[in-house]
N, C-alpha and C. Protein backbone atom coordinates (compact mmCIF):
# COMPACT_ATOMS: atom_id res chain seq x y z
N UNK A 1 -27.64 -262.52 174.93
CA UNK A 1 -28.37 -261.44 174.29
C UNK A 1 -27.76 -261.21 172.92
N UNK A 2 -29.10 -261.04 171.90
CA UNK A 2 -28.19 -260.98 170.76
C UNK A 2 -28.58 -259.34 170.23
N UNK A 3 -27.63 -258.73 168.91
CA UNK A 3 -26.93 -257.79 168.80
C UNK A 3 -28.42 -256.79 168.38
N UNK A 4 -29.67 -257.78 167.54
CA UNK A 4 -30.98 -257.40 167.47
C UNK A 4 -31.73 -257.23 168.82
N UNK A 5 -31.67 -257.60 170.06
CA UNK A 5 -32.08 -257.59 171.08
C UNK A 5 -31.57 -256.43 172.02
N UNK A 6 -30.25 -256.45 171.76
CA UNK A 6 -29.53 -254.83 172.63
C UNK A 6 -30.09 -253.71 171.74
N UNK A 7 -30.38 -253.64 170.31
CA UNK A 7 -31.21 -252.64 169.58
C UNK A 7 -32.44 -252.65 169.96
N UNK A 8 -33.23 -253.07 170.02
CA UNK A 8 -34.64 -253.41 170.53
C UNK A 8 -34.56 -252.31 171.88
N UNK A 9 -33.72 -253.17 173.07
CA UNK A 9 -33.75 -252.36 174.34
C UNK A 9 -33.48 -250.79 174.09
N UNK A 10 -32.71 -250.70 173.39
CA UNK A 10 -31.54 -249.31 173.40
C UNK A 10 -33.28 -248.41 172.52
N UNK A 11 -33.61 -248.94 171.69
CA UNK A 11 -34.78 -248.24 170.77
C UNK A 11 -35.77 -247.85 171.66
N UNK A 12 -36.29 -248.87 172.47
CA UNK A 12 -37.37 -248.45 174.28
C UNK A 12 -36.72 -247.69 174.74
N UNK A 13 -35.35 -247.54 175.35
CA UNK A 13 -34.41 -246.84 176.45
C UNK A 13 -34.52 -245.14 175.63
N UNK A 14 -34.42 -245.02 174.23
CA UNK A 14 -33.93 -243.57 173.38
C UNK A 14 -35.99 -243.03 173.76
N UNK A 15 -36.62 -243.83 173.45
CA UNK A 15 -38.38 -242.96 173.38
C UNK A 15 -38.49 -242.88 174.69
N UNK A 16 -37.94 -243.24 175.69
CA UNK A 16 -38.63 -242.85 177.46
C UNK A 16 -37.40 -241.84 177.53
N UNK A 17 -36.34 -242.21 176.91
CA UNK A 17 -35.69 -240.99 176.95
C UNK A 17 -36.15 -239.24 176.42
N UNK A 18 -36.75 -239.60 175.44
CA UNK A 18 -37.06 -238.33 174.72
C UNK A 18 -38.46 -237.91 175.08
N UNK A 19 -39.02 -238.92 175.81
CA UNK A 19 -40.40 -238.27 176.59
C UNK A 19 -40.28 -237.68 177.78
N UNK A 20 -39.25 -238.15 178.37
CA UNK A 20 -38.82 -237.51 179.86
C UNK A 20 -38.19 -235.94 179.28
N UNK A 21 -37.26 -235.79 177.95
CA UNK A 21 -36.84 -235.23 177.23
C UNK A 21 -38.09 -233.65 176.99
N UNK A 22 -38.67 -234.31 176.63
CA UNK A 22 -39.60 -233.56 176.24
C UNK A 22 -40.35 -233.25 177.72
N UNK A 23 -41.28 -233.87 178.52
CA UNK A 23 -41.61 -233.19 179.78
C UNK A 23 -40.55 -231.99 180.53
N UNK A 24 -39.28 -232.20 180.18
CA UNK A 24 -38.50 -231.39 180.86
C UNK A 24 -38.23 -229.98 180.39
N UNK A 25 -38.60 -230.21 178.54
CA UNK A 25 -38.26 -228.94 178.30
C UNK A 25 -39.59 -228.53 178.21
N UNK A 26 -41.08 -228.67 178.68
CA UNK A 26 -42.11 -228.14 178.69
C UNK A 26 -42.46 -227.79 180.28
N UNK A 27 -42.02 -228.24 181.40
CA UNK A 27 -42.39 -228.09 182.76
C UNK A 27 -41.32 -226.78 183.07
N UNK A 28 -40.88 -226.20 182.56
CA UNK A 28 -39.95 -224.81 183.22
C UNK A 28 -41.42 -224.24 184.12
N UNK A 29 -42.36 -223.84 183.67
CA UNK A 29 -43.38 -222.83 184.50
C UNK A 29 -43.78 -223.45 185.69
N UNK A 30 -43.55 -224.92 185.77
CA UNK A 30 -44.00 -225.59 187.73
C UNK A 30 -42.83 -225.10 188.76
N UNK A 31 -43.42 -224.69 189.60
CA UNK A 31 -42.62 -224.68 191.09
C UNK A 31 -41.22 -225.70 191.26
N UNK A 32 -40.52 -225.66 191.82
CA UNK A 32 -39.71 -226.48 191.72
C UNK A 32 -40.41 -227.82 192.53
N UNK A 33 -41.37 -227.66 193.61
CA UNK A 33 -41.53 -229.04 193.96
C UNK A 33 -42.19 -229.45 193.35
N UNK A 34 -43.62 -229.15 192.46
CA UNK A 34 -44.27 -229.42 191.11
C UNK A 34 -43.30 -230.22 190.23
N UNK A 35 -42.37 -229.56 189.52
CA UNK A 35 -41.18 -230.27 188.68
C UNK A 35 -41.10 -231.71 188.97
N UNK A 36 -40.04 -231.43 190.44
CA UNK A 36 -39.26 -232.33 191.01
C UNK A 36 -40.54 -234.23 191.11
N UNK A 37 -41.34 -233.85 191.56
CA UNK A 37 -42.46 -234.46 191.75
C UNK A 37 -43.12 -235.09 190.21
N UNK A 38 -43.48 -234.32 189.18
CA UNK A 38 -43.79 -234.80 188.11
C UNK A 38 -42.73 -235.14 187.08
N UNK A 39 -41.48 -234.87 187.39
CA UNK A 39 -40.39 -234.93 186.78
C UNK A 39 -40.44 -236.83 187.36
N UNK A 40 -40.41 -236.88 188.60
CA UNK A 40 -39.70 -238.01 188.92
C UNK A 40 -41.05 -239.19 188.35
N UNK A 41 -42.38 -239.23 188.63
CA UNK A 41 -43.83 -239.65 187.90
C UNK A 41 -42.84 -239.92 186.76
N UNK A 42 -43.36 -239.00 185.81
CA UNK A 42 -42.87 -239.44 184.33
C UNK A 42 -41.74 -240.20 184.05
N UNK A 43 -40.32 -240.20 184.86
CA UNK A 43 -39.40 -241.44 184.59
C UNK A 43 -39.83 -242.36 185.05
N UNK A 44 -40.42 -243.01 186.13
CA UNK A 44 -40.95 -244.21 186.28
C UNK A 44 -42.19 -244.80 185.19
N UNK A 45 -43.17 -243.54 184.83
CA UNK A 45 -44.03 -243.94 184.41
C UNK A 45 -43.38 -244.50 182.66
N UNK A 46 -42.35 -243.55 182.11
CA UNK A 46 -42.32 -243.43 180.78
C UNK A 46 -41.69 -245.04 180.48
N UNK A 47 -40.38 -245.28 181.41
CA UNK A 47 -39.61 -246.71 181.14
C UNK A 47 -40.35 -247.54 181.92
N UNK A 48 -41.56 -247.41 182.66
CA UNK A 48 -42.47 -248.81 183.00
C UNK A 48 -42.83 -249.30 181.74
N UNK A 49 -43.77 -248.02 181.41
CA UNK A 49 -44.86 -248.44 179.82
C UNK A 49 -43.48 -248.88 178.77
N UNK A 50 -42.72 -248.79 178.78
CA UNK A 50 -41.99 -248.83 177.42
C UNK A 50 -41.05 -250.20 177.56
N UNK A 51 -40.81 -250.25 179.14
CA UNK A 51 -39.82 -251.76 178.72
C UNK A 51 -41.32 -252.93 179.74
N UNK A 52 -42.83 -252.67 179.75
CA UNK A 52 -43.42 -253.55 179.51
C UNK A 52 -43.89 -253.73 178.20
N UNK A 53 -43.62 -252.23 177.59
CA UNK A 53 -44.34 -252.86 176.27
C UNK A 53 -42.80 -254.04 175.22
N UNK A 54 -41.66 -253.56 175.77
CA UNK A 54 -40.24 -254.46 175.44
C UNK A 54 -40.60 -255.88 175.68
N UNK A 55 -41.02 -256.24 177.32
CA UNK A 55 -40.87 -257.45 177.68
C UNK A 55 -42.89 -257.79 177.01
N UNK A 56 -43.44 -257.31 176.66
CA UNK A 56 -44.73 -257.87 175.84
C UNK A 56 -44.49 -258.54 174.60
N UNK A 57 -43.77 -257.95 173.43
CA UNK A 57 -43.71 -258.12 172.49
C UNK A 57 -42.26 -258.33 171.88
N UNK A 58 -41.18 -257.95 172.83
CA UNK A 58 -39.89 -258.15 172.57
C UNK A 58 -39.01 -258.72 173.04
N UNK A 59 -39.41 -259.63 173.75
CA UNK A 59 -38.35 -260.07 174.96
C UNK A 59 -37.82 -261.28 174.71
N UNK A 60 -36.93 -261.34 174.60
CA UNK A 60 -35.56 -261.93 174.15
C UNK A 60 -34.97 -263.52 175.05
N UNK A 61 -35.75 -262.97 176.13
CA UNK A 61 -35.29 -263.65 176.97
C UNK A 61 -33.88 -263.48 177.97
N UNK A 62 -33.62 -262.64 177.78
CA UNK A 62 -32.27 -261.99 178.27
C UNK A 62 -32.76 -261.52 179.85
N UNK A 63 -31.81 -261.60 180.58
CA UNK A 63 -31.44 -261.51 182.20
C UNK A 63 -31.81 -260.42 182.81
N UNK A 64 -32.83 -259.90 183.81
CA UNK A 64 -33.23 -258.65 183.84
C UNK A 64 -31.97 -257.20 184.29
N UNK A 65 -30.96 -258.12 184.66
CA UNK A 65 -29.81 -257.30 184.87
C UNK A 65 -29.01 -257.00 183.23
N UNK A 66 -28.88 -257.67 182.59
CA UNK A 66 -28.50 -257.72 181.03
C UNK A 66 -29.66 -256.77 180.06
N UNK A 67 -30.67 -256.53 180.57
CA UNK A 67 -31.79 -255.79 180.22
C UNK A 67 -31.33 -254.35 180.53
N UNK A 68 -31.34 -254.32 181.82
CA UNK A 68 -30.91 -252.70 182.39
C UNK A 68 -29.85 -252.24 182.17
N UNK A 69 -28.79 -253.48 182.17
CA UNK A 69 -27.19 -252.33 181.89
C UNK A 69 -27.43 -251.98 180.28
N UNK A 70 -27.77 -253.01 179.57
CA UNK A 70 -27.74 -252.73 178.44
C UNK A 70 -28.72 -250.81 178.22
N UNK A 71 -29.98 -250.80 178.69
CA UNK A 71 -30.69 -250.04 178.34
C UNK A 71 -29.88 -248.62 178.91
N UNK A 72 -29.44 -248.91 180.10
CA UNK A 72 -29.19 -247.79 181.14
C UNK A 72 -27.98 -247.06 180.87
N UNK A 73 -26.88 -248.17 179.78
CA UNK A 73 -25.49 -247.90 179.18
C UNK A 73 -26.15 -246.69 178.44
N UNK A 74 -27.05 -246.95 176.98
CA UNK A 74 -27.84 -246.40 176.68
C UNK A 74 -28.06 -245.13 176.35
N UNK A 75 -28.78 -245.40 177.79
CA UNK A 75 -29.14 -243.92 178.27
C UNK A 75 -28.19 -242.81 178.62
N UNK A 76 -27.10 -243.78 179.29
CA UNK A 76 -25.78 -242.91 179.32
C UNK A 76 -24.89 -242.20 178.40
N UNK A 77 -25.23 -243.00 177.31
CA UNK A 77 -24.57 -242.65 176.06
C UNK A 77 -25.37 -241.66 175.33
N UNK A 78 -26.81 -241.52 175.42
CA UNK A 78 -27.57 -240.49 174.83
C UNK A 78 -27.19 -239.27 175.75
N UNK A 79 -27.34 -239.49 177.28
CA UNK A 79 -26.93 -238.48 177.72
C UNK A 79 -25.69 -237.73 177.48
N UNK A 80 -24.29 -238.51 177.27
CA UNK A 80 -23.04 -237.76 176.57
C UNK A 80 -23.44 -237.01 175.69
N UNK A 81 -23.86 -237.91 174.69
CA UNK A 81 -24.06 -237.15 173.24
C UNK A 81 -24.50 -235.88 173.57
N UNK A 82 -25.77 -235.75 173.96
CA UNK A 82 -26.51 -234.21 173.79
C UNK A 82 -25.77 -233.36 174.80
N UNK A 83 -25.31 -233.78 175.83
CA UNK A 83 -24.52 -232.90 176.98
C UNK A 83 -22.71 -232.13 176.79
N UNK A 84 -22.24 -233.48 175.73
CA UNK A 84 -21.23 -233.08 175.33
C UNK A 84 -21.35 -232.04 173.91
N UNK A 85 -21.80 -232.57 173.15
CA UNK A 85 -21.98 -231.96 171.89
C UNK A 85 -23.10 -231.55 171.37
N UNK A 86 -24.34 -231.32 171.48
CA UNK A 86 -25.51 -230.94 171.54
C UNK A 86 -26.09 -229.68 172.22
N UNK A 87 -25.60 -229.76 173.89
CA UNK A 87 -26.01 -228.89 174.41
C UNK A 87 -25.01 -227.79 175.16
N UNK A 88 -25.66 -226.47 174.93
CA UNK A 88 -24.04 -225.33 175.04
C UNK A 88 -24.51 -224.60 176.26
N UNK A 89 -26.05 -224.62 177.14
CA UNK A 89 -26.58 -224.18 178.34
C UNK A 89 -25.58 -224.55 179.41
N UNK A 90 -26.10 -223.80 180.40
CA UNK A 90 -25.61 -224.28 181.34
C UNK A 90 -25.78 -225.68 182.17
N UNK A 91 -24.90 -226.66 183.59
CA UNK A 91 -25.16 -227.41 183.64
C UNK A 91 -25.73 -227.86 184.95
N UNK A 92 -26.47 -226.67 185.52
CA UNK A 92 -26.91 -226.40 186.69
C UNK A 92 -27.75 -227.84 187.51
N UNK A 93 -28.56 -228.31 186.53
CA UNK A 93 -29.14 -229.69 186.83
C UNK A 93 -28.60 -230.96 187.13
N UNK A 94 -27.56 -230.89 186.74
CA UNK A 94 -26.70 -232.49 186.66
C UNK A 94 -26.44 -232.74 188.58
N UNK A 95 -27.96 -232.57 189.43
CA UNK A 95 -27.22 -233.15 190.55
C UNK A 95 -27.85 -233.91 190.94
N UNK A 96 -27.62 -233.91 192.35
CA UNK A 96 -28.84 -235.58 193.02
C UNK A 96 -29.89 -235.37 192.72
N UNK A 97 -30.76 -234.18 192.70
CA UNK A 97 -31.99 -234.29 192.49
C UNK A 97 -33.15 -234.34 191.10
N UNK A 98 -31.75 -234.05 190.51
CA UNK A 98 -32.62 -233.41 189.02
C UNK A 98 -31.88 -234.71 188.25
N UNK A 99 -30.92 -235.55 188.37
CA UNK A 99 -29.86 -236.14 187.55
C UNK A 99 -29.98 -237.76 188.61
N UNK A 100 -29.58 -237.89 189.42
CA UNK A 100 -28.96 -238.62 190.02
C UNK A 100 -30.19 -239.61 190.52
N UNK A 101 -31.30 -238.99 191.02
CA UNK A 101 -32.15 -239.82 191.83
C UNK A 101 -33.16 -240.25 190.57
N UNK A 102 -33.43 -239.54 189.55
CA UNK A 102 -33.81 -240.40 188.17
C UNK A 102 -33.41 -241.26 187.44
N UNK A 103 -31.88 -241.25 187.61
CA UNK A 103 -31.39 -242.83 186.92
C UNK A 103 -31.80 -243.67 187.62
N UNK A 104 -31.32 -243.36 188.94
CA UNK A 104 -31.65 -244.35 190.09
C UNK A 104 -33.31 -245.03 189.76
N UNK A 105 -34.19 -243.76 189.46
CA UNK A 105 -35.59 -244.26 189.75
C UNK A 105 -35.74 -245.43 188.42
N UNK A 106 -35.51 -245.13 186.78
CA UNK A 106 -34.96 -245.23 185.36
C UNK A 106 -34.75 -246.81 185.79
N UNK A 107 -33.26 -247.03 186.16
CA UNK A 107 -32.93 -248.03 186.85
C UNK A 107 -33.67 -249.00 187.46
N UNK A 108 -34.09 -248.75 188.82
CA UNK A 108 -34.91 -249.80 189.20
C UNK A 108 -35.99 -250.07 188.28
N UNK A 109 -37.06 -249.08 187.87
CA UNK A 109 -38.09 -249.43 187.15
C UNK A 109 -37.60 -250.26 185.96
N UNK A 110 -36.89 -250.89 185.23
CA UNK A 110 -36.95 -251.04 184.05
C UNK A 110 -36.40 -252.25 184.74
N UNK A 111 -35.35 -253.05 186.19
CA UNK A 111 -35.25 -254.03 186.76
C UNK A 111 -36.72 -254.54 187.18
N UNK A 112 -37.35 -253.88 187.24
CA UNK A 112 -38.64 -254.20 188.13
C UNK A 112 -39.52 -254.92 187.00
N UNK A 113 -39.69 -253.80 186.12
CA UNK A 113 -40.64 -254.74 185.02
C UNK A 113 -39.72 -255.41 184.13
N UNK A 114 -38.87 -255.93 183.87
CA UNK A 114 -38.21 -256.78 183.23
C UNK A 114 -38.14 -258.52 183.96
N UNK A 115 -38.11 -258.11 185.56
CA UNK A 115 -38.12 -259.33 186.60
C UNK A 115 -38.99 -259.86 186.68
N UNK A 116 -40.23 -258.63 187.00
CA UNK A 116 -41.94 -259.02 187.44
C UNK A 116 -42.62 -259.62 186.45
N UNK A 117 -42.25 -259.47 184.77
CA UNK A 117 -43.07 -259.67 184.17
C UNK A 117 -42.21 -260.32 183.14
């Protein structure tokens, strides 16, 4: 994988980031199972569309596991940023359900269409 190709991924990985980003800070008024439910939709849906539109027009050819750590490092690293230094709220969300089972979902999806297609 070359150093234009981990930019490419990381550039898909930051816009499904900031759309999930954005659904989250507009869904406060759903129920929590409403949320939880369209919360989890939109991470699958946002990094399907975004690393098929990667592997359409950008794909490198790189390993679908070399695809995800790269993207998913990423994501981890956007998440520091705004959590460490960005954001001064509280950190009530950071657990299995709101945090944990979306990487997970993040994760597979972006193995899935990187493999399948």
């Amino acid at each position: 994988m070359t150093f234009g190709s981990a930019i490419l991924i990381s550039l898909h990985a930051l816009v499904a980031w900031i759309v999930i980003e954005v659904f989250v800070n507009l869904a406060h008024g759903l129920s929590r199972a409403s949320y939880l439910l369209w919360h989890y939709v939109v991470v699958i849906t946002a990094f399907a569309v975004l690393f098929f539109i990667y592997i359409r027009f950008f794909d490198s050819g790189a390993s679908p596991f070399a695809v995800t750590a790269t993207a998913m490092g990423c994501v981890l690293l956007f998440e520091f940023i705004v959590f460490r230094f960005l954001y001064s709220g509280e950190r009530w969300f950071l657990n299995w359900t709101d945090w944990i089972l979306p990487i997970f979902l993040a994760t597979s999806t972006i193995y899935a269409m990187v493999s399948l297609w």
